[in-house]
C-alpha atoms as a PDB file:
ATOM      1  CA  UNK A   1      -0.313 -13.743  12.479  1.00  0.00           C
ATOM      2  CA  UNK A   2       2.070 -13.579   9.594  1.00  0.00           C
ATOM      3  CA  UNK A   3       1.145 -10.176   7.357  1.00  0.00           C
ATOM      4  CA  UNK A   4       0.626 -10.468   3.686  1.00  0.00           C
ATOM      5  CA  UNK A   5       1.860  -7.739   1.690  1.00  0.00           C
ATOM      6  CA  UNK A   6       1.504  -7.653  -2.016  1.00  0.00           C
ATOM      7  CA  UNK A   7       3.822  -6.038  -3.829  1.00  0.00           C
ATOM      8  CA  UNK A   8       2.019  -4.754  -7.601  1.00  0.00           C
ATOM      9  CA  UNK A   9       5.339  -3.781 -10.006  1.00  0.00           C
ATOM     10  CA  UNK A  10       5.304  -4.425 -14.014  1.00  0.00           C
ATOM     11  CA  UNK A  11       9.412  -4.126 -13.611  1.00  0.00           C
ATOM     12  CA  UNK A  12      10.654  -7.149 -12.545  1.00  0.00           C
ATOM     13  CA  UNK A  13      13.546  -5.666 -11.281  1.00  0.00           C
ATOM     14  CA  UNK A  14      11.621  -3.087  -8.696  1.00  0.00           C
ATOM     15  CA  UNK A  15       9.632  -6.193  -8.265  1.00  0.00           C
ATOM     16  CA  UNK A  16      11.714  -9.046  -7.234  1.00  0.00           C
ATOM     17  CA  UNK A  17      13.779  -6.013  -5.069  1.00  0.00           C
ATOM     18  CA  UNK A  18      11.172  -4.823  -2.986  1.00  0.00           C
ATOM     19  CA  UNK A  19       9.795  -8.680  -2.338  1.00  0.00           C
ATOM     20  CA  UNK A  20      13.355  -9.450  -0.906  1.00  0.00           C
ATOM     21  CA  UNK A  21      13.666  -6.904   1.439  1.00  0.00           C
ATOM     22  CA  UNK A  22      10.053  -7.498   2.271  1.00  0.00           C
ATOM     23  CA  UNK A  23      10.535 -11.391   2.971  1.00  0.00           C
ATOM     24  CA  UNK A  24      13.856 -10.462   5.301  1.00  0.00           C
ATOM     25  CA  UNK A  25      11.774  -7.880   7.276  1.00  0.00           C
ATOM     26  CA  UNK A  26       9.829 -11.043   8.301  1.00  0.00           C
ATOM     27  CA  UNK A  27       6.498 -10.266   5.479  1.00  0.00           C
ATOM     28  CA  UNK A  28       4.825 -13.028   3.550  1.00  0.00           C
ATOM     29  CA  UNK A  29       5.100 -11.586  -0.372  1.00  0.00           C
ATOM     30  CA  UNK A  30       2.752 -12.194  -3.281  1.00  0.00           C
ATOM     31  CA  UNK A  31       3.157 -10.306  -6.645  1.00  0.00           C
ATOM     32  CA  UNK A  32       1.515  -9.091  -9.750  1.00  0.00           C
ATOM     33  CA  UNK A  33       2.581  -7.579 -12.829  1.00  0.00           C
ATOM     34  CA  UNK A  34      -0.321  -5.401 -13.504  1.00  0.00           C
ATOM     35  CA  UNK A  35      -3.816  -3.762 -12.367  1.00  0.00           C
ATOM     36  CA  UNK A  36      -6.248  -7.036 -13.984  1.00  0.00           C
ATOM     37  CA  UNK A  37      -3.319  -9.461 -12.279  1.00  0.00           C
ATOM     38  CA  UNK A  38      -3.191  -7.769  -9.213  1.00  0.00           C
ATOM     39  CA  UNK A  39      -7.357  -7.997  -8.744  1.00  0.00           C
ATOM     40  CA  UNK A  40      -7.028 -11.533  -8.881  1.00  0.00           C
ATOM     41  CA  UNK A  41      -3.970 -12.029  -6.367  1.00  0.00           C
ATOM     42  CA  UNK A  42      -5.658  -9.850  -4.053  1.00  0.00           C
ATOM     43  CA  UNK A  43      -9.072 -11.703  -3.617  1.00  0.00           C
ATOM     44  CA  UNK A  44      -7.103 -15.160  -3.261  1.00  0.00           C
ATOM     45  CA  UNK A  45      -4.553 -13.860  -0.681  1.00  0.00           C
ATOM     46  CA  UNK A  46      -6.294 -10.758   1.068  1.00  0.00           C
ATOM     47  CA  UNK A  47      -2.988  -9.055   1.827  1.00  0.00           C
ATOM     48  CA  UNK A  48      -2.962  -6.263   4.830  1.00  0.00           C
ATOM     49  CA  UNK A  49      -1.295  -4.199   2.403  1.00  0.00           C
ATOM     50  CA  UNK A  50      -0.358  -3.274  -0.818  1.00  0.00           C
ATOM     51  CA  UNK A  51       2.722  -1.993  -2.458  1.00  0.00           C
ATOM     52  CA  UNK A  52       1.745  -0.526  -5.264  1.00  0.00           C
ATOM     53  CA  UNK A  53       3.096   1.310  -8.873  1.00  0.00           C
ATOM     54  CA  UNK A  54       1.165   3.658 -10.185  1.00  0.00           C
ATOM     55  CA  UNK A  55       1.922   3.439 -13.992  1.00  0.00           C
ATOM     56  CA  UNK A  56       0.698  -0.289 -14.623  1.00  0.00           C
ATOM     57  CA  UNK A  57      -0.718  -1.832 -17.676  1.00  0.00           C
ATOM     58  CA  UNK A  58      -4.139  -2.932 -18.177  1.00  0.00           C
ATOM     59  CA  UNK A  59      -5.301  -1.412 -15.481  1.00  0.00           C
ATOM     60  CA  UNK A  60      -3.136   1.980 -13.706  1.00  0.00           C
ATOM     61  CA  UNK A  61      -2.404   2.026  -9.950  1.00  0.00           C
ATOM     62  CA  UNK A  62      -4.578   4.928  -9.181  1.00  0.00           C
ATOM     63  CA  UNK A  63      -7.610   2.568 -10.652  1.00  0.00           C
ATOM     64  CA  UNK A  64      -6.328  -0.438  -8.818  1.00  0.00           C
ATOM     65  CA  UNK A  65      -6.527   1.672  -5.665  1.00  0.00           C
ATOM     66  CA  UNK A  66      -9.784   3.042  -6.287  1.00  0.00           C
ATOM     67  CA  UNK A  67     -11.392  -0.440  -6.988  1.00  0.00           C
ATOM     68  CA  UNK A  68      -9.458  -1.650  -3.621  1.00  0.00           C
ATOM     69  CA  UNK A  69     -11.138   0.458  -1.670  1.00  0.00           C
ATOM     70  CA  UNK A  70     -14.418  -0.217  -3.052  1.00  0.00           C
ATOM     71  CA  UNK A  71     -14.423  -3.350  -1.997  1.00  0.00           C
ATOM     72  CA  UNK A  72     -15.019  -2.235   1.504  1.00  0.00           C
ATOM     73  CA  UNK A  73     -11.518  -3.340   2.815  1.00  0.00           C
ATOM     74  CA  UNK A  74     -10.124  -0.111   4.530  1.00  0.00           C
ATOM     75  CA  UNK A  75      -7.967  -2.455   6.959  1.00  0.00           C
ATOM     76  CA  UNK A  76      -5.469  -2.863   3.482  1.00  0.00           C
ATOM     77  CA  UNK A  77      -2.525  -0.332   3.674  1.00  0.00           C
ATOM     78  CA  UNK A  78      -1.698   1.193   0.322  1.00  0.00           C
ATOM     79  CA  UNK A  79       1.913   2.415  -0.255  1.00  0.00           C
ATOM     80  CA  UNK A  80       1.850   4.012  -3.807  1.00  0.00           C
ATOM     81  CA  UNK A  81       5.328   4.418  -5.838  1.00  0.00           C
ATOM     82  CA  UNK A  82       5.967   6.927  -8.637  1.00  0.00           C
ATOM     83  CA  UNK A  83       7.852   8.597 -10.845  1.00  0.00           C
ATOM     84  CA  UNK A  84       5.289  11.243 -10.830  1.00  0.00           C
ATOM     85  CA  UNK A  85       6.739  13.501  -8.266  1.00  0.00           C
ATOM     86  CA  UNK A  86       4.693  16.383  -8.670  1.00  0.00           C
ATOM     87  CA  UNK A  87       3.168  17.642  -5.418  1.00  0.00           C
ATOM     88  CA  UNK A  88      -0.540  17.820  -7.114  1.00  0.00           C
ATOM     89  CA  UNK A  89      -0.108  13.567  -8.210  1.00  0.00           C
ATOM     90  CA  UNK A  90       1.005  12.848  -4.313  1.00  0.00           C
ATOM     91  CA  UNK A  91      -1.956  14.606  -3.070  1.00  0.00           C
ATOM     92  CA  UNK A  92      -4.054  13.218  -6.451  1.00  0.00           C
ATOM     93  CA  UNK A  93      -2.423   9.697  -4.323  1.00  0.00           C
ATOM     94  CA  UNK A  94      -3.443  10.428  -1.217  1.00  0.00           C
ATOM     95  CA  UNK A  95      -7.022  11.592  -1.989  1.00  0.00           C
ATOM     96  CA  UNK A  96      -7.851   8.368  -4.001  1.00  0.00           C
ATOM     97  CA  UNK A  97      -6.706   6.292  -0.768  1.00  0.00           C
ATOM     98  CA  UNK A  98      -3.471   5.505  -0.478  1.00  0.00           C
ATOM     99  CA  UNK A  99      -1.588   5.706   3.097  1.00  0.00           C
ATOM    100  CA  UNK A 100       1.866   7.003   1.904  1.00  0.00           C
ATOM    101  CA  UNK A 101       3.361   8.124  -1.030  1.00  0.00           C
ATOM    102  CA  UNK A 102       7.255   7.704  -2.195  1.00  0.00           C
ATOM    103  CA  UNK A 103       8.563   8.901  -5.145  1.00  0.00           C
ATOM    104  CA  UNK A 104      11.144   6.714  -7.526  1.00  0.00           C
ATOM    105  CA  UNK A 105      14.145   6.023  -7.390  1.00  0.00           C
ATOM    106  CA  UNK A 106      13.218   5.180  -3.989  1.00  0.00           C
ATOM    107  CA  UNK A 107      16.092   3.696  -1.534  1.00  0.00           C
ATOM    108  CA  UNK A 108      14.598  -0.148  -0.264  1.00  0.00           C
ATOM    109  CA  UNK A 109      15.407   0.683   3.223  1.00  0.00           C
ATOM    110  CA  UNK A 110      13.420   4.163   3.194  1.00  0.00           C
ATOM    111  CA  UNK A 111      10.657   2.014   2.040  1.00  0.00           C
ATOM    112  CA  UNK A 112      11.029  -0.646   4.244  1.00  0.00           C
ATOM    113  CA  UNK A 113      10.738   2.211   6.933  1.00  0.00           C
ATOM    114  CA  UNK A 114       7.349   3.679   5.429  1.00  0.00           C
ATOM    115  CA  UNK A 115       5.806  -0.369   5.465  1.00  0.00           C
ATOM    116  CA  UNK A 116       6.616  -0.210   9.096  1.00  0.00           C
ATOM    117  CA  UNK A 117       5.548   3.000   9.710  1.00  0.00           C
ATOM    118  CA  UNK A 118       2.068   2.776   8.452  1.00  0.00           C
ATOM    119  CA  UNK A 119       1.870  -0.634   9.476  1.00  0.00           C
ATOM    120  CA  UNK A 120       1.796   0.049  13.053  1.00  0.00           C
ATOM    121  CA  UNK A 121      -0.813   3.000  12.441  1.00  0.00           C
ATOM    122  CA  UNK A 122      -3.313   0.281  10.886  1.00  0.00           C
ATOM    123  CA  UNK A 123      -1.781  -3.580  11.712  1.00  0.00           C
ATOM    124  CA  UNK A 124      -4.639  -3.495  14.151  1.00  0.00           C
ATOM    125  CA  UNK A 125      -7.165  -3.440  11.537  1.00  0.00           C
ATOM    126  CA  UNK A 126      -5.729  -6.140   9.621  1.00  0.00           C
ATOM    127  CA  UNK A 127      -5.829  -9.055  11.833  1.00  0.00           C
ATOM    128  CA  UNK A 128      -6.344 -12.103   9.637  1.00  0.00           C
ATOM    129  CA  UNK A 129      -5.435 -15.278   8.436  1.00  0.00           C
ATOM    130  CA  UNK A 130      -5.936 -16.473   4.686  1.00  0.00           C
ATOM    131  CA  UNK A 131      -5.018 -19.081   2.528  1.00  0.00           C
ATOM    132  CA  UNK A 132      -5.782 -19.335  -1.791  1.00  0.00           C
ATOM    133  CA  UNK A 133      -9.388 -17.167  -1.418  1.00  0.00           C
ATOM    134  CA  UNK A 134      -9.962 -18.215   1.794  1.00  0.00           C
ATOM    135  CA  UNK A 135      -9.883 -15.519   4.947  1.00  0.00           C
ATOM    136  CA  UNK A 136     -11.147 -15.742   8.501  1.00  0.00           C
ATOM    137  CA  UNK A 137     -10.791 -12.219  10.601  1.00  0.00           C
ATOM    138  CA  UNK A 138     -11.200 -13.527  13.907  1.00  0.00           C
ATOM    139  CA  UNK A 139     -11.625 -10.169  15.844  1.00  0.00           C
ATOM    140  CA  UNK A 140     -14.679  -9.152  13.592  1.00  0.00           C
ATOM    141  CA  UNK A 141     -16.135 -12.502  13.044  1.00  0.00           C
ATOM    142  CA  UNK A 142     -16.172 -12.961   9.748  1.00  0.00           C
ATOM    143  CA  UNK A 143     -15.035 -15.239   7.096  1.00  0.00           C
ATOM    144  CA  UNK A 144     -14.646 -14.431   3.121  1.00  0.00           C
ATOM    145  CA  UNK A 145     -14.522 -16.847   0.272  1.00  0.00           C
ATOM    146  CA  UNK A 146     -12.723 -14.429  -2.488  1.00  0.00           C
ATOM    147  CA  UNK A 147     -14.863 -11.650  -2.852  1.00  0.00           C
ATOM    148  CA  UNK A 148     -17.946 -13.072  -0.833  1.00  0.00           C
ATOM    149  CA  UNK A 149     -18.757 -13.112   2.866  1.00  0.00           C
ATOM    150  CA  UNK A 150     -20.172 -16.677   4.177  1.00  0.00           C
ATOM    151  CA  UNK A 151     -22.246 -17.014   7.425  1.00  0.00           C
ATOM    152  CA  UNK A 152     -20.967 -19.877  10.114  1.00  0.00           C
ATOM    153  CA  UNK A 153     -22.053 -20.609  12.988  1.00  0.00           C
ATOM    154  CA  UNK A 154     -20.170 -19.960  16.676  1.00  0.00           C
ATOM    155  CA  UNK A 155     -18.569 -23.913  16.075  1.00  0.00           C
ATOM    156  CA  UNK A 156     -18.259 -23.633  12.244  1.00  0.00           C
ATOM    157  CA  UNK A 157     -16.183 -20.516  12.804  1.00  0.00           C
ATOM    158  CA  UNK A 158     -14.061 -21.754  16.177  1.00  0.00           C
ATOM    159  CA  UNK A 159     -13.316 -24.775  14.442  1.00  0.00           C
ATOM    160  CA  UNK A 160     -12.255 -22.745  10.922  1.00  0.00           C
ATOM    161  CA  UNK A 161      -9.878 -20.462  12.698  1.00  0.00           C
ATOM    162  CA  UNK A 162      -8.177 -22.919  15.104  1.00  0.00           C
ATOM    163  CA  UNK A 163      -7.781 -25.277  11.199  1.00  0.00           C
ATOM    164  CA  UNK A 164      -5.992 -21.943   9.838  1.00  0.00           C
ATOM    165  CA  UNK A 165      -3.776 -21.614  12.495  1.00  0.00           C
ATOM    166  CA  UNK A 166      -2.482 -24.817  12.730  1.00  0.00           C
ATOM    167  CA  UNK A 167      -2.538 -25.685   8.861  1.00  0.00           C
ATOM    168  CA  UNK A 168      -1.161 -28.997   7.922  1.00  0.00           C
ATOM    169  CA  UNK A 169      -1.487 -30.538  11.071  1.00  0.00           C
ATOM    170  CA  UNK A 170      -3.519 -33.329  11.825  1.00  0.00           C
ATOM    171  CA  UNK A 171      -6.349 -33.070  14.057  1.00  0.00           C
ATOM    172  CA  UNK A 172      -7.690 -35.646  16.224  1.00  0.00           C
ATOM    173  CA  UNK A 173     -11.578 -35.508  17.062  1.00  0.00           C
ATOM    174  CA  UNK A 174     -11.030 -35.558  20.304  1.00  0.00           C
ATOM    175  CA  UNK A 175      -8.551 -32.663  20.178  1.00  0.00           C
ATOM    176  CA  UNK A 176     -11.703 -30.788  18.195  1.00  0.00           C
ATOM    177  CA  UNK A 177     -13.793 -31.628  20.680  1.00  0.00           C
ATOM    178  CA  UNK A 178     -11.359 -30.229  23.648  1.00  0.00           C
ATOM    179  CA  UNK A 179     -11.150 -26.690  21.644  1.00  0.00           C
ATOM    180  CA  UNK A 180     -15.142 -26.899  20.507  1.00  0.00           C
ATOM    181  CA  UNK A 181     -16.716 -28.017  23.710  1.00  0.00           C
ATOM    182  CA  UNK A 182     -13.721 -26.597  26.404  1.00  0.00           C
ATOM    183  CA  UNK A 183     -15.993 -26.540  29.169  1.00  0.00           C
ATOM    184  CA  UNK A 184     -19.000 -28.712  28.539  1.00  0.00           C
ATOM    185  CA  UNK A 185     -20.221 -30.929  31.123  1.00  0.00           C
ATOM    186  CA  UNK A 186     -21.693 -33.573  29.145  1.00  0.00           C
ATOM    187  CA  UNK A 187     -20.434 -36.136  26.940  1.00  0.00           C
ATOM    188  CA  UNK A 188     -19.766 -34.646  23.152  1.00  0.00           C
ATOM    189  CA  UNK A 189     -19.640 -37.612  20.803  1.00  0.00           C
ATOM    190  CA  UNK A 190     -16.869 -37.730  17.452  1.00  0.00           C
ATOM    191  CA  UNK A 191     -20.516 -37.940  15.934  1.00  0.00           C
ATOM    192  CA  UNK A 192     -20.577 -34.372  16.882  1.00  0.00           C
ATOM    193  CA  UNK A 193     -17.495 -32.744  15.382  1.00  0.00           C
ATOM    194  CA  UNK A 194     -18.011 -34.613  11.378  1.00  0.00           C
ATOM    195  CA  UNK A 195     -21.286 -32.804  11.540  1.00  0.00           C
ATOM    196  CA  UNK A 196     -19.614 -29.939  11.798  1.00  0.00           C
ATOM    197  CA  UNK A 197     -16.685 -30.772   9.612  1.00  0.00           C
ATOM    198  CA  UNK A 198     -20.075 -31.688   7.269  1.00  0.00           C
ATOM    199  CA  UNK A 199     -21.481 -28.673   7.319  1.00  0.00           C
ATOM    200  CA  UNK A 200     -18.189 -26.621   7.068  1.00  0.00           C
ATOM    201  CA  UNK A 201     -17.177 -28.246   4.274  1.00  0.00           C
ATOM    202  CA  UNK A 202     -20.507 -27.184   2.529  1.00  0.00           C
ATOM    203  CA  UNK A 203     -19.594 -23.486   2.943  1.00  0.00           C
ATOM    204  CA  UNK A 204     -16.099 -23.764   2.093  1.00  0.00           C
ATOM    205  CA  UNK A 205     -15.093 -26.074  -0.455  1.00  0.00           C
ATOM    206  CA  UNK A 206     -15.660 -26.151  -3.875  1.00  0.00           C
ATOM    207  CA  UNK A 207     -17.328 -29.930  -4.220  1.00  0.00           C
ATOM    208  CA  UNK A 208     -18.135 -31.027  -0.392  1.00  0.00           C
ATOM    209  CA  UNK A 209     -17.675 -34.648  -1.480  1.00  0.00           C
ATOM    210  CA  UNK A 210     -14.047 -34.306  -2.560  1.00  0.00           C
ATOM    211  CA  UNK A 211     -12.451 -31.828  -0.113  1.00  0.00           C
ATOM    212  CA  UNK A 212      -9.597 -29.523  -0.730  1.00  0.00           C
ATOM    213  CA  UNK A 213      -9.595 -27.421   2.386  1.00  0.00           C
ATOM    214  CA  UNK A 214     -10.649 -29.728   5.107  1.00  0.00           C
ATOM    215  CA  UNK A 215      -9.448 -33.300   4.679  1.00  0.00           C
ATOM    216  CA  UNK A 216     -10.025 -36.402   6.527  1.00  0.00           C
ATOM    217  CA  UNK A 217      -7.087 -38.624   7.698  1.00  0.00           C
ATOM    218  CA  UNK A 218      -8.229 -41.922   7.903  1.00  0.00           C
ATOM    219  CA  UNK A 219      -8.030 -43.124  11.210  1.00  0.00           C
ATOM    220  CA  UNK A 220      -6.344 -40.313  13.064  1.00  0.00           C
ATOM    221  CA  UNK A 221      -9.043 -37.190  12.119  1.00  0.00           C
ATOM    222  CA  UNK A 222      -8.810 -33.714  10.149  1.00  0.00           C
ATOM    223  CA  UNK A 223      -6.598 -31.845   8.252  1.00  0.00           C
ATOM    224  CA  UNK A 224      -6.575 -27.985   6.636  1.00  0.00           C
ATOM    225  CA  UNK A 225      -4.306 -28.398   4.014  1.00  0.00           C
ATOM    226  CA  UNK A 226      -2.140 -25.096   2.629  1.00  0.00           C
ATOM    227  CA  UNK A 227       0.434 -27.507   0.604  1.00  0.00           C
END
C-alpha cells in the first residue's frame, strides 16, 4: 500500500522541497498551507503521516497536532519542523504528540532519514488505503467517510477493499462473485453482487442514484473510480 504523507508548510519553498524528495523516496504527497487547510486535506486523504511546521497561520502546528491526535488516529506519524530550537519547545513538541522533532534549516536528506526512521517504528499501524474522504483499514476492519466511521457488512467491506485496490479497473460480476463467494458451493447469481453494489453505494456515496465512487459499466460490470 502506497503511504500518504502530508506535508503542512506556509513557505512554498520548504513546501514544494520537502514534497520532491518525498515523491522520489517512493511517498504519495498532499499539501497545505496552513492549520484550517491542513484539517481539511487530512480528513479527505488520511495520510500515515504528517510533516508538519510549527509556526502556521490560522491555526499553529502545535494546535494542528493537538487536534490530530484528538481525533483518535495515533497510527499518523507527526514529524514537527522549527525554528524554535530551544530544548524546552522540542520537548513542548514531543509532549503534545509529535514522533520527532528537527530543527530549521534542516538538510532534505536528514529528513528524509527521520520519515524513514519513524516510519518503520509505526508503518504497521498505518495500513490503509484512501481515496478523496474515503478510507478502508483492512487489518482493523473499518472504513471512514471523512471524519465518520460507517458499519458494512463482511461482503460490503471485502468487496470495498478489493474496489480500492484495484481502482479504475473494471470489474466483471462474475470476477466479484469469484473474490465474494471464493469457496461457495452453490450457485451465486449477478443478482447477488448489485445488491451489494446497492447497498454499498448507500453507505458510501453522496446521492446512491448517481454514483461517484462505485460506477456501473454498462455491459461489462463495476468500476471504483479515483480519476
Amino acid at each position: 500500500m502506497e503511504q500518504t504523507i502530508l506535508v503542512v508548510e506556509d513557505d512554498k519553498m520548504i513546501r514544494e522541497l520537502v514534497g520532491v524528495y518525498l515523491k522520489q523516496s517512493g511517498y504519495s504527497v498532499v499539501e497545505a498551507v496552513d492549520g484550517e487547510d491542513a484539517k481539511k486535506v487530512f480528513m479527505t486523504n488520511h495520510p500515515c503521516m504528517v510533516v508538519l511546521d510549527l509556526m502556521l497561520p490560522k491555526l499553529s502546528g502545535e494546535e494542528f497536532c493537538t487536534w490530530v491526535r484528538k481525533q483518535e488516529r495515533n497510527e499518523v506519524s507527526i514529524i514537527m519542523l522549527s525554528a524554535k530550537a530551544r530544548t524546552e519547545d522540542k520537548i513542548n513538541g514531543l509532549k503534545l504528540g509529535a514522533d520527532d522533532y528537527l530543527v530549521k534549516p534542516f538538510h532534505p536528506e536528514e529528513l528524509m532519514a527521520r520519515v524513514e526512521a519513524v516510519l518503520q517504528r509505526t508503518g504497521q499501524y498505518c495500513q490503509k488505503i484512501a481515496h478523496d474522504g474515503l478510507c478502508i483499514k483492512p487489518r482493523k476492519g473499518e472504513v471512514y467517510l471523512f471524519d465518520k466511521e460507517i458499519q458494512l457488512t463482511k461482503h460490503e467491506f471485502n468487496l470495498l477493499y478489493y474496489f480500492m485496490e484495484n481502482p479504475n479497473i473494471v470489474m466483471s460480476r462474475e470476477n466479484l462473485i469469484d473474490q465474494l463467494y471464493p469457496y461457495a458451493d452453490k450457485l451465486i447469481s449477478d443478482r447477488t453482487i448489485d445488491a451489494h453494489i446497492k447497498k454499498l453505494r448507500k453507505k458510501i456515496e453522496t446521492n446512491p442514484a448517481l454514483p461517484e465512487r462505485v460506477i456501473t459499466v454498462r455491459g461489462m460490470g463495476y468500476k471504483f473510480v479515483t480519476e
